[in-house]
Protein backbone atom coordinates (compact mmCIF):
# COMPACT_ATOMS: atom_id res chain seq x y z
CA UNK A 1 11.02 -21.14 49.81
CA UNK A 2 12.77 -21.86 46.62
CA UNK A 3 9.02 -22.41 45.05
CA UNK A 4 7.73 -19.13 46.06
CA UNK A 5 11.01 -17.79 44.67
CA UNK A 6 10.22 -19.27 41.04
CA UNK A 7 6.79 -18.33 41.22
CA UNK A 8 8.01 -14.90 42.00
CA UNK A 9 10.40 -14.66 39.32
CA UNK A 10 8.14 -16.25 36.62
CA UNK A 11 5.78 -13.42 37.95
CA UNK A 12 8.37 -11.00 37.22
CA UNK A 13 8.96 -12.41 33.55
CA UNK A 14 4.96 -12.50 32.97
CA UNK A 15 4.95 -8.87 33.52
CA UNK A 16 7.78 -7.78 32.02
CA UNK A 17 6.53 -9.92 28.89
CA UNK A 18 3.26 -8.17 29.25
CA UNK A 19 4.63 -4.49 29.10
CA UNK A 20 7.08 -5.85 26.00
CA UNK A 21 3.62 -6.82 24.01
CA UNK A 22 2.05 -3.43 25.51
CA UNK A 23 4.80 -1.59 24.26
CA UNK A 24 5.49 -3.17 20.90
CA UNK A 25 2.09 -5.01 19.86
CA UNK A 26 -0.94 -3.73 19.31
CA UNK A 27 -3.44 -6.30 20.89
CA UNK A 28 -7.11 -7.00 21.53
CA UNK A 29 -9.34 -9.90 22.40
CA UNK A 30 -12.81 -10.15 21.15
CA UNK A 31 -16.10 -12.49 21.74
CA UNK A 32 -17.40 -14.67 19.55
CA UNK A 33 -19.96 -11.80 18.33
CA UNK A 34 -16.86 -9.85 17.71
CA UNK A 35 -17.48 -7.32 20.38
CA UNK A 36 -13.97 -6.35 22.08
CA UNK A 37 -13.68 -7.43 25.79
CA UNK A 38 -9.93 -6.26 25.85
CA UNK A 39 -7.62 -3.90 24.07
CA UNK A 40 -4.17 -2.82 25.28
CA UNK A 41 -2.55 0.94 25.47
CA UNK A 42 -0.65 0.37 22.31
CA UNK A 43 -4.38 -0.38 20.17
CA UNK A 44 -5.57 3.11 22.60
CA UNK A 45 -2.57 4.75 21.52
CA UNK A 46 -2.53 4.08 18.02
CA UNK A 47 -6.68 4.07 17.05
CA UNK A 48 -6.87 7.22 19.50
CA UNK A 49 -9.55 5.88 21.09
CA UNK A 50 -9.74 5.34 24.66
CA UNK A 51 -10.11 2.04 26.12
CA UNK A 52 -14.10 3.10 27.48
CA UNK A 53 -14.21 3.81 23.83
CA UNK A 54 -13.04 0.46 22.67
CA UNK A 55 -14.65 -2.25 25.32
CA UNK A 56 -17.85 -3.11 24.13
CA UNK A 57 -17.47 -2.15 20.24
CA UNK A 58 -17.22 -3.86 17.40
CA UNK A 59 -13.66 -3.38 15.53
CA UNK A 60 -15.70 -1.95 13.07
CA UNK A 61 -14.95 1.13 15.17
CA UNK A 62 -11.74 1.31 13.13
CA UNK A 63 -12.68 0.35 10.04
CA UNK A 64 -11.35 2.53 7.20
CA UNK A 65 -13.93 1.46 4.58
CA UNK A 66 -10.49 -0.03 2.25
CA UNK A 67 -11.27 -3.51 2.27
CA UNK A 68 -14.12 -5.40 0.58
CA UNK A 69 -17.04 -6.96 3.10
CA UNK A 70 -15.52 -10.25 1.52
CA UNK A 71 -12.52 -10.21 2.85
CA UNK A 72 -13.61 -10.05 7.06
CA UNK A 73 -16.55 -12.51 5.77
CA UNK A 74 -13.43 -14.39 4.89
CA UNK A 75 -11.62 -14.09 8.17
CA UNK A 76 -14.46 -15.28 9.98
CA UNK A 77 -15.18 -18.17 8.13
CA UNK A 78 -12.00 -19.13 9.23
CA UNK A 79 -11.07 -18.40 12.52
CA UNK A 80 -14.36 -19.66 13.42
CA UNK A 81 -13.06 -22.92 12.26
CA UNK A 82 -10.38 -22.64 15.07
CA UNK A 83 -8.06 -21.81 12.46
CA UNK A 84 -5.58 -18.88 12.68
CA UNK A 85 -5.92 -15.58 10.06
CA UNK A 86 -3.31 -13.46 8.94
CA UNK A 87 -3.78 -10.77 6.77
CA UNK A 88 -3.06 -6.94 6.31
CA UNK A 89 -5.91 -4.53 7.25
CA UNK A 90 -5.86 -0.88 6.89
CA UNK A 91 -7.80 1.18 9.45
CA UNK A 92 -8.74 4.50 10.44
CA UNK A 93 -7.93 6.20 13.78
CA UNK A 94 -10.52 8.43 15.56
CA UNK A 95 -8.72 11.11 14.43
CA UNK A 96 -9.15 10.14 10.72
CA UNK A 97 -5.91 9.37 10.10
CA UNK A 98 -5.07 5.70 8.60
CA UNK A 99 -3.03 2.66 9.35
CA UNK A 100 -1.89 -0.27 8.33
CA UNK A 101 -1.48 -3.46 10.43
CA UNK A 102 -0.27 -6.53 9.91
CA UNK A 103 -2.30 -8.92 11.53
CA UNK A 104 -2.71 -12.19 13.47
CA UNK A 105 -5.91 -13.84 14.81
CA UNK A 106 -6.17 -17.03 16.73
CA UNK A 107 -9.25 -18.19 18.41
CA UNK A 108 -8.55 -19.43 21.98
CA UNK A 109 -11.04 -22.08 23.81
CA UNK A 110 -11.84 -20.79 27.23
CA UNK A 111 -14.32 -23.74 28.97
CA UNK A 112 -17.28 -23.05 26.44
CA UNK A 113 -16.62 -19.63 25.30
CA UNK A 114 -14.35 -19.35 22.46
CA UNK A 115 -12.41 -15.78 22.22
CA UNK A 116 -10.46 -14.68 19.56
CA UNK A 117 -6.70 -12.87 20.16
CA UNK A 118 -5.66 -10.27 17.71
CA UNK A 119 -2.16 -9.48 17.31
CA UNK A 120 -1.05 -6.66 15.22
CA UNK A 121 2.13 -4.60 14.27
CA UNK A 122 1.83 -1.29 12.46
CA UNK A 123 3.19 -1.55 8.80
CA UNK A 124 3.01 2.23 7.36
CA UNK A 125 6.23 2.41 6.34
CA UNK A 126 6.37 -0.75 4.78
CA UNK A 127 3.24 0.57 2.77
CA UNK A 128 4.41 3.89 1.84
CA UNK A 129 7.20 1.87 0.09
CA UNK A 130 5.21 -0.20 -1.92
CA UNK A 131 2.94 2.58 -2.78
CA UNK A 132 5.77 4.18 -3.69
CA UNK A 133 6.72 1.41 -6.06
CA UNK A 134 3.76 0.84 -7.03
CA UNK A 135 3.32 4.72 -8.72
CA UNK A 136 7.21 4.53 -9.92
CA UNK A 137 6.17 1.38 -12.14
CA UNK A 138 2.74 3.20 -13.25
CA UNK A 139 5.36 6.33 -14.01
CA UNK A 140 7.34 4.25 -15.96
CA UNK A 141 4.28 2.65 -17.96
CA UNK A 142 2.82 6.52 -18.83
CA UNK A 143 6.31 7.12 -19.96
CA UNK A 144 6.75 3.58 -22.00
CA UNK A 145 3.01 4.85 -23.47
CA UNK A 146 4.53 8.32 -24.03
CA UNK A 147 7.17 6.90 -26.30
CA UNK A 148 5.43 4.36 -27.92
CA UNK A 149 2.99 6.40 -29.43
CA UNK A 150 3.83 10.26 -29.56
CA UNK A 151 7.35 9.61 -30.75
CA UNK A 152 6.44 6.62 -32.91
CA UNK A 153 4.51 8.73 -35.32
CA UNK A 154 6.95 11.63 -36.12
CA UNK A 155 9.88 9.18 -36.51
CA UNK A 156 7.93 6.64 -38.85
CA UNK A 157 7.34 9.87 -40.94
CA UNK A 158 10.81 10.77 -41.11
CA UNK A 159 11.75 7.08 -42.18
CA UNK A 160 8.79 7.14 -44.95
CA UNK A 161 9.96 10.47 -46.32
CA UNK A 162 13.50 9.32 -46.46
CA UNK A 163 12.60 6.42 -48.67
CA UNK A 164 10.86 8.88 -51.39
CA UNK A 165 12.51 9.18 -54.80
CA UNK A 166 12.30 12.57 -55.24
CA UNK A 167 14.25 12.76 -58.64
CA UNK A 168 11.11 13.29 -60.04
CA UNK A 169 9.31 15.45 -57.66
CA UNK A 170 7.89 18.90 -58.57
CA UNK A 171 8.67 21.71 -56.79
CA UNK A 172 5.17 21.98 -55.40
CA UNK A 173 5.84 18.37 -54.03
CA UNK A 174 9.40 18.77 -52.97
CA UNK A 175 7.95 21.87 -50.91
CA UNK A 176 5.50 19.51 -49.15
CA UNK A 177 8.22 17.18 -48.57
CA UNK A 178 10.29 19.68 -46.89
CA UNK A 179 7.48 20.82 -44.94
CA UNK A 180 6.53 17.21 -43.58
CA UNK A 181 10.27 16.77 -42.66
CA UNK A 182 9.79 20.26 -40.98
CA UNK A 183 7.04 19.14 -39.53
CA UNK A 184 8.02 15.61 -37.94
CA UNK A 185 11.44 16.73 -36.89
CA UNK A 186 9.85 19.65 -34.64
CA UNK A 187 7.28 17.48 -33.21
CA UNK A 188 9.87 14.99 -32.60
CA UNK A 189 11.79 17.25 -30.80
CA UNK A 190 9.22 19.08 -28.47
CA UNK A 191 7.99 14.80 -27.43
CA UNK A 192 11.79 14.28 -26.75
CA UNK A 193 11.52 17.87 -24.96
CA UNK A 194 8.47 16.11 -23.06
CA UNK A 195 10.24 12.83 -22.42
CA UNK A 196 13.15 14.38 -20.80
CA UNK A 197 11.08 16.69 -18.44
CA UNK A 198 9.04 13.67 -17.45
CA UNK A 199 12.05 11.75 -16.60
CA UNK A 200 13.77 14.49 -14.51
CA UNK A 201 10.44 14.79 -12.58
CA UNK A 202 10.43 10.96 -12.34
CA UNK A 203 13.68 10.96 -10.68
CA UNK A 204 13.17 14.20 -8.15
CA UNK A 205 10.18 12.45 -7.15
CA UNK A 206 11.44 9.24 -6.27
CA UNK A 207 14.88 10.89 -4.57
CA UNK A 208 17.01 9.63 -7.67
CA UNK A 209 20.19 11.44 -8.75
CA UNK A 210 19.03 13.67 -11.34
């Protein structure tokens, strides 16, 4: 009696473990071929594929197209080792739209068949983030290149004309002085003009206080 009431419960854990991964993992088990024997409602839910849809393909079904051929040869090299493979992988729904995974696969020995147990958790926002990091620092080089060569110019021209003698100038050459200082300080000002716009943008776009 007290057996049949552990093998109950432990029944009773199995499934409630089982809906947990259902609810939280995406999940699918594939041959050694690669063809999927088994994929849960959370991979249905998530590719938009139904599970007809899914039994029988290749995950190729979802691929987006993002990642090299290397890197699966890769994967496979390994986890036909018997060695696990983690990785991120960014895939395509049915509908189009994409998603990013971070990923588990362990090859399991089943008599002489050996399968191999993909475990993945969706990682979109984590992405958006770095993307979003990623263009802030690429912002921040445009504007580094921005000052380091359109203001560079007008201010070295200032500096040079400051350093003239002009006790001896003509008026024909003072006039061209004055006209490069005219010249340097306006340009100077519309790149500064420039910078500042860039830098407000910079900050609206990345939800900074302005």
């Amino acid at each position: 009696m007290e057996e049949s009431l552990r093998d109950k419960d432990l029944s009773h854990m199995l499934d409630a473990y089982n809906k947990a991964i259902d609810f939280n993992i995406i999940s699918s088990i594939t041959d050694e071929k690669g063809t999927i024997v088994y994929a849960n409602k959370k991979f249905c839910d998530i590719s938009k594929y139904g599970k007809e849809e899914l039994i029988g393909k290749n995950h190729r079904i979802v691929n987006s197209g993002h990642h090299p051929p290397q890197y699966f040869r890769d994967m496979w090299k390994l986890i036909s080792k018997g060695k696990p493979w983690y990785g991120e992988i960014k895939n395509k729904a049915k509908d189009g739209s994409y998603y990013w995974v971070d990923t588990v696969i362990i090859p399991v020995i089943k008599g002489n068949e050996v399968l191999y147990l993909s475990l993945r958790t969706l990682i979109n926002e984590r992405k958006e983030l770095e993307k979003g990091r990623e263009d802030y620092i690429n912002s921040l080089e445009e504007m580094v290149f921005l000052v380091s060569h359109k203001l560079r110019a007008p201010l070295v021209s200032i500096l040079g004309l400051m350093q003239l003698n002009t006790d001896n100038f003509t008026k024909e050459e003072m006039q061209k002085t004055i006209n490069y200082y005219k010249t340097s300080v306006k340009d100077l000002e519309q790149y500064t003009r420039e910078l500042n716009d860039y830098l407000q943008n910079l900050k609206r776009e990345n939800n900074l206080d302005v």
